[in-house]
C-alpha atoms as a PDB file:
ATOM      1  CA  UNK A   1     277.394  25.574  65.254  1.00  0.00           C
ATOM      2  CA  UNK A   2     274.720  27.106  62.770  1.00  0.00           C
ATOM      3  CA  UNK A   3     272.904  25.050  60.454  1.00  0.00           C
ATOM      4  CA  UNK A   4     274.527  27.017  57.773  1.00  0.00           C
ATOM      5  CA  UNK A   5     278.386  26.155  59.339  1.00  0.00           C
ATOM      6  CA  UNK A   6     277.249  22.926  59.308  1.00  0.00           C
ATOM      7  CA  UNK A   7     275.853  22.980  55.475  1.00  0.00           C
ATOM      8  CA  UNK A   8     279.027  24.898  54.931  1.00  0.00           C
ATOM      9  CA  UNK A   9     281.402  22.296  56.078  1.00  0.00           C
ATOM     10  CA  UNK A  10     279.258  19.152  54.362  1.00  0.00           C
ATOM     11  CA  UNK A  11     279.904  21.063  51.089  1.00  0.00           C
ATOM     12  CA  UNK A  12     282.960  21.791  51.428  1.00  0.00           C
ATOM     13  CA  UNK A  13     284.958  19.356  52.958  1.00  0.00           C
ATOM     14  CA  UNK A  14     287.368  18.116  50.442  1.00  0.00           C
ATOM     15  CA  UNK A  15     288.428  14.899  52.163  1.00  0.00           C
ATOM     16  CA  UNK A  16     285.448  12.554  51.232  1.00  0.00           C
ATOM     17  CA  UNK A  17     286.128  14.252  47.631  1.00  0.00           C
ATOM     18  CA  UNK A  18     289.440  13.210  47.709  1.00  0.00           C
ATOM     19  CA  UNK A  19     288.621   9.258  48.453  1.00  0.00           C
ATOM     20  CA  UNK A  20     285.883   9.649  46.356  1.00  0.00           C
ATOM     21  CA  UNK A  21     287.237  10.817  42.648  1.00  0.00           C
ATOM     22  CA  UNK A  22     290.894  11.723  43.966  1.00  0.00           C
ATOM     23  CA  UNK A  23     293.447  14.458  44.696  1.00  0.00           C
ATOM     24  CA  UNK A  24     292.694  15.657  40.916  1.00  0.00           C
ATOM     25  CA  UNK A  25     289.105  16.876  42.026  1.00  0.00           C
ATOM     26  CA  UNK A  26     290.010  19.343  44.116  1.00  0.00           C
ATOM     27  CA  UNK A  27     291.091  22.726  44.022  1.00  0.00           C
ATOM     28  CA  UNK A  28     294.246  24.573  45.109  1.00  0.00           C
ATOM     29  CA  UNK A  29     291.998  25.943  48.394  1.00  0.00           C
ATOM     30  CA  UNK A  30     290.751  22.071  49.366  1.00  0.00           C
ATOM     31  CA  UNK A  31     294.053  20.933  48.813  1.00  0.00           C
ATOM     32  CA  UNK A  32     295.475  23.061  51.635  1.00  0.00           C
ATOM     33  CA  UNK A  33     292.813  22.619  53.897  1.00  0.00           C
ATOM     34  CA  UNK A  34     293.664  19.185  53.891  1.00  0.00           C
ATOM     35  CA  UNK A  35     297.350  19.881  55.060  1.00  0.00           C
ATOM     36  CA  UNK A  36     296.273  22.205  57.493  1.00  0.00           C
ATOM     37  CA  UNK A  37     293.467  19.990  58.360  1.00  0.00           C
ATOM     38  CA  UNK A  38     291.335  22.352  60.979  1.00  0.00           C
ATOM     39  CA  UNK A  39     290.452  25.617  61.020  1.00  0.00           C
ATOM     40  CA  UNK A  40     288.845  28.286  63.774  1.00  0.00           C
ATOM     41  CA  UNK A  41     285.847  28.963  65.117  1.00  0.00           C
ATOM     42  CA  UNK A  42     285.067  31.317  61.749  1.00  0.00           C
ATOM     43  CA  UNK A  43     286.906  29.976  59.309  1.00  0.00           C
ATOM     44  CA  UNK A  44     286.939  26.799  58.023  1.00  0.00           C
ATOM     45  CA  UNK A  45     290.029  24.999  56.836  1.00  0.00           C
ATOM     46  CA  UNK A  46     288.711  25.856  52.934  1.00  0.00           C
ATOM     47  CA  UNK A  47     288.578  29.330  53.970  1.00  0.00           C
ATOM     48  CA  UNK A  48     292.291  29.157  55.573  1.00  0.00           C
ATOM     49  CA  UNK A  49     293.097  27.552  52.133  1.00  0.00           C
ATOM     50  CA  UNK A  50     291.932  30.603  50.115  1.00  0.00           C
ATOM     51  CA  UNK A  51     293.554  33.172  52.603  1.00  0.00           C
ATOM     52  CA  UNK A  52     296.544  31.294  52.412  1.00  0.00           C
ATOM     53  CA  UNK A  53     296.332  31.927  48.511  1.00  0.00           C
ATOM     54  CA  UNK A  54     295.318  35.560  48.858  1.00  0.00           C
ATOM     55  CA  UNK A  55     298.069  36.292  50.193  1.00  0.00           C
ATOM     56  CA  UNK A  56     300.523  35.613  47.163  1.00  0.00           C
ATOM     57  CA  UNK A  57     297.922  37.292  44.761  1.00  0.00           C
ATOM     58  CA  UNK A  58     296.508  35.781  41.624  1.00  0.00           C
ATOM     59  CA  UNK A  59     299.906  35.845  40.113  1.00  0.00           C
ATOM     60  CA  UNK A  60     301.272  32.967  42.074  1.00  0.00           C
ATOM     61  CA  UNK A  61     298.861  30.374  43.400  1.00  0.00           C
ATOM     62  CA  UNK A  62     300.320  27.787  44.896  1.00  0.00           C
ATOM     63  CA  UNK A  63     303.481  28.451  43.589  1.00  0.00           C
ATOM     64  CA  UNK A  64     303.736  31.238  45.993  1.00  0.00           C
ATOM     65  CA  UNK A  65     304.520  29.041  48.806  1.00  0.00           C
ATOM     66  CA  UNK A  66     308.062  29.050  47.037  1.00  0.00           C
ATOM     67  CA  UNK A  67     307.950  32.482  48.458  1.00  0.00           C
ATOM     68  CA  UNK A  68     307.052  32.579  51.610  1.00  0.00           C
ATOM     69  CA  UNK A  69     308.361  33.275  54.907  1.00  0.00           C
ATOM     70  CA  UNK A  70     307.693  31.193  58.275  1.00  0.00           C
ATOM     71  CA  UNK A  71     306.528  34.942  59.406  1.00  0.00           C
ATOM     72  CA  UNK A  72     304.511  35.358  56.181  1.00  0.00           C
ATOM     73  CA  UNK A  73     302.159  32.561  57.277  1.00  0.00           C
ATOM     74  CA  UNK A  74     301.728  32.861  60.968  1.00  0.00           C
ATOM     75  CA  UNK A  75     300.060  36.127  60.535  1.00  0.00           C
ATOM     76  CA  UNK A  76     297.170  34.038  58.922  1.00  0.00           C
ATOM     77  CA  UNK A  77     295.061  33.930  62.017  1.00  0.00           C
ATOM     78  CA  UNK A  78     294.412  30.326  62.571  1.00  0.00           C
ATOM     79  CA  UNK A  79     297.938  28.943  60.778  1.00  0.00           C
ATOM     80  CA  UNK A  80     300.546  28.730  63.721  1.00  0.00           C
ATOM     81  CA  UNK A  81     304.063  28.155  63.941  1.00  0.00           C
ATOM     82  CA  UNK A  82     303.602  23.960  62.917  1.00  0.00           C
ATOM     83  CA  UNK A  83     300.938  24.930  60.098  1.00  0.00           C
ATOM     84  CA  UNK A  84     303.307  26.784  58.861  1.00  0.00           C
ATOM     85  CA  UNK A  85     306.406  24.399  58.677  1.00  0.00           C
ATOM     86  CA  UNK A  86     304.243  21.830  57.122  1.00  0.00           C
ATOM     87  CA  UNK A  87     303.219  24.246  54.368  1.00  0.00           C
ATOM     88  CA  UNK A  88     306.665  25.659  53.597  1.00  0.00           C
ATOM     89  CA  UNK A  89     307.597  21.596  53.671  1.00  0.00           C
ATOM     90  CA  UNK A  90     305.179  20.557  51.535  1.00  0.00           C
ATOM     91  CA  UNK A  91     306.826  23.304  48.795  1.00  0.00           C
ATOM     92  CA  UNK A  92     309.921  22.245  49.620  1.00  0.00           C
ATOM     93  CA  UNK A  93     309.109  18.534  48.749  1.00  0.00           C
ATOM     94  CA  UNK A  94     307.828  19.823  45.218  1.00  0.00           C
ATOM     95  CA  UNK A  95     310.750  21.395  44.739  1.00  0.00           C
ATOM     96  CA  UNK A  96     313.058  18.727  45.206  1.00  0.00           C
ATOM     97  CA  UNK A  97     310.360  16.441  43.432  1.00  0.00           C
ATOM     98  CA  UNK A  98     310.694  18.294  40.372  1.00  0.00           C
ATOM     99  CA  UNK A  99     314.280  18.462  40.607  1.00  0.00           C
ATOM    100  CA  UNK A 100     314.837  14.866  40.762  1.00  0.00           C
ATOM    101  CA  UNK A 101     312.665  14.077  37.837  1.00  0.00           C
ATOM    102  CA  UNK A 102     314.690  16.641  35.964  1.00  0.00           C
ATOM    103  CA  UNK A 103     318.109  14.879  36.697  1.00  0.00           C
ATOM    104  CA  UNK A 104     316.842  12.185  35.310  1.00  0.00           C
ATOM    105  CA  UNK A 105     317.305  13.193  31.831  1.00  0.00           C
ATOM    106  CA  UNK A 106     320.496  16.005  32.971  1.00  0.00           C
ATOM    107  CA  UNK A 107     323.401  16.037  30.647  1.00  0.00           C
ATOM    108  CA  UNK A 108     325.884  19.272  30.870  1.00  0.00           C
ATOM    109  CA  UNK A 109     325.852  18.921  26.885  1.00  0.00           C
ATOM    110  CA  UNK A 110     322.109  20.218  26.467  1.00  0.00           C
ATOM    111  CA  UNK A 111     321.148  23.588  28.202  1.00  0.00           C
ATOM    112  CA  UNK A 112     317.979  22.806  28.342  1.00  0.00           C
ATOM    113  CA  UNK A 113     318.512  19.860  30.574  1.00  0.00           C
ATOM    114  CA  UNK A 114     320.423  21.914  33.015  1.00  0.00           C
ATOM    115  CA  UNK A 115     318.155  24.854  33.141  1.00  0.00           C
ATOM    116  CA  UNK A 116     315.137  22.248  34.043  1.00  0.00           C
ATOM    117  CA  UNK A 117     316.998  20.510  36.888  1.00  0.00           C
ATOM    118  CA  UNK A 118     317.852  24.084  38.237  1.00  0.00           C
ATOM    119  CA  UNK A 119     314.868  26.035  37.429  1.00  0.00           C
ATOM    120  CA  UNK A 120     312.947  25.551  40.603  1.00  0.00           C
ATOM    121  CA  UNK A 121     315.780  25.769  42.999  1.00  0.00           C
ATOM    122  CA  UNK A 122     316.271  28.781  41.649  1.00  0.00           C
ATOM    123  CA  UNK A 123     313.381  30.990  39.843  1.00  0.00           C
ATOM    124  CA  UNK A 124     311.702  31.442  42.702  1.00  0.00           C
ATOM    125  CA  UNK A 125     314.996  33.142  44.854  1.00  0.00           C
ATOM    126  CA  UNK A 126     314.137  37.151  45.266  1.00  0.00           C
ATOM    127  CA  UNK A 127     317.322  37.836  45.013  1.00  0.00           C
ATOM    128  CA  UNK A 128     320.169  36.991  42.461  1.00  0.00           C
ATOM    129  CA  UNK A 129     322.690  33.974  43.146  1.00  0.00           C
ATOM    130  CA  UNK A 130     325.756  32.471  41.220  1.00  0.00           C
ATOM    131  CA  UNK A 131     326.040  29.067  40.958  1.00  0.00           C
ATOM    132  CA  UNK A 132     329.576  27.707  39.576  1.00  0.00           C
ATOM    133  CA  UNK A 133     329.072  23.681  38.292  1.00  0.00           C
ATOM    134  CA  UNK A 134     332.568  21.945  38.459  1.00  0.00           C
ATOM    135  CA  UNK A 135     332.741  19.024  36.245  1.00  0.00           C
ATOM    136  CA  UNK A 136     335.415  16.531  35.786  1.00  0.00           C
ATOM    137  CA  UNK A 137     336.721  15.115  32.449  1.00  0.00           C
ATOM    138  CA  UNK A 138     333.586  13.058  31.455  1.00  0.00           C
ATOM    139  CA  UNK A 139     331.043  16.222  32.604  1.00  0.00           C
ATOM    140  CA  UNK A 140     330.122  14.918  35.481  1.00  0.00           C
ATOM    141  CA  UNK A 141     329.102  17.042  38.372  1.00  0.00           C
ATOM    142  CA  UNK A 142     332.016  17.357  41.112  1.00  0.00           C
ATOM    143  CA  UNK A 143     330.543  19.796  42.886  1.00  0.00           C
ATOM    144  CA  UNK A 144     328.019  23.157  42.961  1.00  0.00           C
ATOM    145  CA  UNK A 145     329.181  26.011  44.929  1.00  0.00           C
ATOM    146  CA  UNK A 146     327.816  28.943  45.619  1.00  0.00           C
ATOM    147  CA  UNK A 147     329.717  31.958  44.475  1.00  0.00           C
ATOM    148  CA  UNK A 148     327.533  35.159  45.339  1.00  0.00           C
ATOM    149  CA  UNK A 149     323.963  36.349  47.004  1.00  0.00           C
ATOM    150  CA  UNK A 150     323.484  39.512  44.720  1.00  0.00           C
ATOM    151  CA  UNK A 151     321.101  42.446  45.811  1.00  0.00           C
ATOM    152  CA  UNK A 152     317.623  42.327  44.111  1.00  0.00           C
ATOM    153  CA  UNK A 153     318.909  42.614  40.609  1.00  0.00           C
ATOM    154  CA  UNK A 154     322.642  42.226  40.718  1.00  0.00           C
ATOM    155  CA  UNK A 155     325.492  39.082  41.446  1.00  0.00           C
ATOM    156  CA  UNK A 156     329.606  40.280  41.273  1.00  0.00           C
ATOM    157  CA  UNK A 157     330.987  37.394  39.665  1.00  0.00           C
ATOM    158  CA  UNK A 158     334.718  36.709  40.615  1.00  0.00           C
ATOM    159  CA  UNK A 159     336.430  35.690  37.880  1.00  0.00           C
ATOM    160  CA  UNK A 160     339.460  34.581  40.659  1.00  0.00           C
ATOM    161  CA  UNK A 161     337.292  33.160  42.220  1.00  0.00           C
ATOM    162  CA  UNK A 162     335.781  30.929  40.070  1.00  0.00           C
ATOM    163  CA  UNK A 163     339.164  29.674  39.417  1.00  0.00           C
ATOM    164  CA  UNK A 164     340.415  29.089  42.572  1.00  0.00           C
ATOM    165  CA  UNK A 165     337.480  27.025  42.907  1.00  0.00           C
ATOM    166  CA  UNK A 166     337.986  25.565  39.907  1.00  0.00           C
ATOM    167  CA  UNK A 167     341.453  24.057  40.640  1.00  0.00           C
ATOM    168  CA  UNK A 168     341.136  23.616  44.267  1.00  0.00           C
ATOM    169  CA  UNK A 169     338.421  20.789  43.154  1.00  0.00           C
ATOM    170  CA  UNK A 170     340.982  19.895  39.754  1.00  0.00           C
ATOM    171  CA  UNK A 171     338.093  20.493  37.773  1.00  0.00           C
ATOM    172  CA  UNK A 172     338.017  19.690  33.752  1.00  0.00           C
ATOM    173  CA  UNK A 173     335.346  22.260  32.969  1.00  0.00           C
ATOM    174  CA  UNK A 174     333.096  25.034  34.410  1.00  0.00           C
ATOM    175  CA  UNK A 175     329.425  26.210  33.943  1.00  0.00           C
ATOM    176  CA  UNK A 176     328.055  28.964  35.583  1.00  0.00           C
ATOM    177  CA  UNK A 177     324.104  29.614  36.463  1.00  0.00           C
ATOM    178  CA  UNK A 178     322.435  32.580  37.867  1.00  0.00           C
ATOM    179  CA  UNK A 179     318.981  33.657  38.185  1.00  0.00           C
ATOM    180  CA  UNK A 180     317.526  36.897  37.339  1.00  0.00           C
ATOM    181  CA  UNK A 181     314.439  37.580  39.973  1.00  0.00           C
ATOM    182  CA  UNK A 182     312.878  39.398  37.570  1.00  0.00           C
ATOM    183  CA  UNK A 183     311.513  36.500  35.590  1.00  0.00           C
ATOM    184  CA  UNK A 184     313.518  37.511  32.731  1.00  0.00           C
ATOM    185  CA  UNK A 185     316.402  35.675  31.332  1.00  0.00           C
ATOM    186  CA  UNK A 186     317.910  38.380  28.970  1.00  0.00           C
ATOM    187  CA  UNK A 187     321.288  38.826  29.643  1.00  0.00           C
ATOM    188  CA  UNK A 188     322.492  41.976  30.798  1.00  0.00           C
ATOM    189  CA  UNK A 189     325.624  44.142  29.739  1.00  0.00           C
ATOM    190  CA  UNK A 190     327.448  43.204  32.950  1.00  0.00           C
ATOM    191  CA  UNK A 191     326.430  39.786  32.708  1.00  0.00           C
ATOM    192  CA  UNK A 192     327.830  39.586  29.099  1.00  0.00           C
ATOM    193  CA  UNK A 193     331.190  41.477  30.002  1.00  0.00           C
ATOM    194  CA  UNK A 194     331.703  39.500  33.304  1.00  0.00           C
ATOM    195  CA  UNK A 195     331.303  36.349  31.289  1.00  0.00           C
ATOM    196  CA  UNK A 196     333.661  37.165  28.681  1.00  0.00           C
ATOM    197  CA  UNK A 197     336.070  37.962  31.148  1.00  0.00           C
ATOM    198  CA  UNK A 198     335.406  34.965  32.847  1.00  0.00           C
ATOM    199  CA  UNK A 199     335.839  32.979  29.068  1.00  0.00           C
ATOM    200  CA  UNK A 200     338.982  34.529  28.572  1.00  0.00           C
ATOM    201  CA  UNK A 201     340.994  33.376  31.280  1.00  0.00           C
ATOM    202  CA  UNK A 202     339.261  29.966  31.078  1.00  0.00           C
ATOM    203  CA  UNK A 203     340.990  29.453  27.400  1.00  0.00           C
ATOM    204  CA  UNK A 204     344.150  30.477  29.577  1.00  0.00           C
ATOM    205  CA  UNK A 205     344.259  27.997  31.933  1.00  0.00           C
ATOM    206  CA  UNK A 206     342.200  25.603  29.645  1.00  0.00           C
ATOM    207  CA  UNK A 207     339.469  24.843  32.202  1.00  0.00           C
ATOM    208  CA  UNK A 208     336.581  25.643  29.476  1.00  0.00           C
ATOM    209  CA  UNK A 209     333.721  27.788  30.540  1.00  0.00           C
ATOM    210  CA  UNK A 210     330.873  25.274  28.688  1.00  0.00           C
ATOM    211  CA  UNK A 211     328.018  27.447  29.439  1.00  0.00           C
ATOM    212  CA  UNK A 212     326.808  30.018  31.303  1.00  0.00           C
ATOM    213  CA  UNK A 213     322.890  29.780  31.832  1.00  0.00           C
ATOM    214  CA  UNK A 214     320.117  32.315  33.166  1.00  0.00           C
ATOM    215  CA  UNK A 215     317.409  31.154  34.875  1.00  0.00           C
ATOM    216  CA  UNK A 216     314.276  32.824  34.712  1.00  0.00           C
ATOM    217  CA  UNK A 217     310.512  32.430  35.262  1.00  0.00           C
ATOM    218  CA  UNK A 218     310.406  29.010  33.937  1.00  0.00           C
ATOM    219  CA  UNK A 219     312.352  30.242  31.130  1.00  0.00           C
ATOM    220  CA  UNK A 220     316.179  30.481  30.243  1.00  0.00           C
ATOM    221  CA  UNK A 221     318.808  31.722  28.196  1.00  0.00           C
ATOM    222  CA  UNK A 222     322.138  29.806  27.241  1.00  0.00           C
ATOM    223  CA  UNK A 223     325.368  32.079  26.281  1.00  0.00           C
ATOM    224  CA  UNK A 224     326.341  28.526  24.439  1.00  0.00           C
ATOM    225  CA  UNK A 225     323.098  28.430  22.654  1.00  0.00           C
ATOM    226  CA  UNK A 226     322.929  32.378  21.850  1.00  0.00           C
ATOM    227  CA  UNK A 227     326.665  32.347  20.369  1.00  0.00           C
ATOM    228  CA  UNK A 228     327.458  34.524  23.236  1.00  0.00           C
ATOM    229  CA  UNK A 229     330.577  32.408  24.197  1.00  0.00           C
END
């Protein structure tokens, strides 16, 4: 190895950073060279780090780990199949992480509680997917099914089937979540129609539809809060 390598590798290896002042110190690159811990004969696990970044742009950082494929990574020359899996791991700890701080505080009265403990499972899905929340008589969560996988930008939302659902579990009240892959949460004319619908035979059967809440790119919208209901 060249004296330069060598110089390379003494500058840039994050791990004696890391005991010395702490995970804080280092950067998004350093902090993925330490989970893939070794790199090739030309790159050094900092340089996998920023490739591994590259590739979701300057758009998503880290956060595009959320997006990747097992396929996605492996074409990274020197990240194989288990480099990989640890990476896509690692994003799916920080997903659940976040989501069990957020049900912490979750109470189906406040929107903005239920949008937080949702928002990462679900702003990061490429595709659209309805989520209907059964709750019994004290709004507590019975059970979360998943209703539809939409195409890229749209979810067919059943009202039938939401009901069915709804009884087969002898649920008190409904919400309903989906997320726009966009990264905006403004509802669409579908959206609003479909929920109406949905509203309408929920006053007939008096299962009430509480909410029914967008997800977007770490932003929401509430039909409750927007008088949309």
């Amino acid at each position: 190895m060249s004296l330069l390598k060598e110089t390379y590798y003494e500058t840039e290896l994050p791990y004696d950073r890391f005991v010395r002042f702490g995970a804080e110190s280092l950067s998004d690159a350093e902090l993925l060279a330490i989970m893939v811990r070794t790199g090739t004969r030309t790159k050094t696990p900092v340089e996998l780090g920023r490739e591994i970044l590259s590739l979701s742009g300057k758009k998503w950082g880290l956060l595009g780990l959320h997006h990747f494929k097992l396929n996605d990574l492996i074409q990274i020359s020197g990240i194989g199949e288990v480099k990989a899996i640890q990476l896509l791991c690692v994003a799916e700890i920080a997903k659940r992480m976040s989501r069990m701080q957020a049900e912490s505080n979750l109470s189906f009265d406040n929107p903005q509680s239920v949008a937080d403990c949702y928002m990462e499972k679900m702003r990061h899905q490429s595709t659209e997917r309805l989520l209907l929340l059964l709750l019994d008589n004290k709004r507590c969560l019975i059970n979360e099914i998943i209703l539809s996988l939409g195409t890229i930008n749209a979810t067919m939302i059943s009202a039938r089937e939401v009901f069915i659902q709804a009884m087969k579990h002898e649920a008190s009240y409904i919400m309903i979540l989906h997320n726009h892959p966009s990264g905006d949460p403004t509802p669409s004319k579908y959206d609003i129609a479909a929920t109406q619908k949905i509203k309408e035979v929920s006053d007939l059967v008096e299962i009430p539809l509480l909410d029914h809440i967008i997800i977007g790119d770490n932003k929401y919208t509430s039909f409750n809060e927007k008088g949309l209901l």
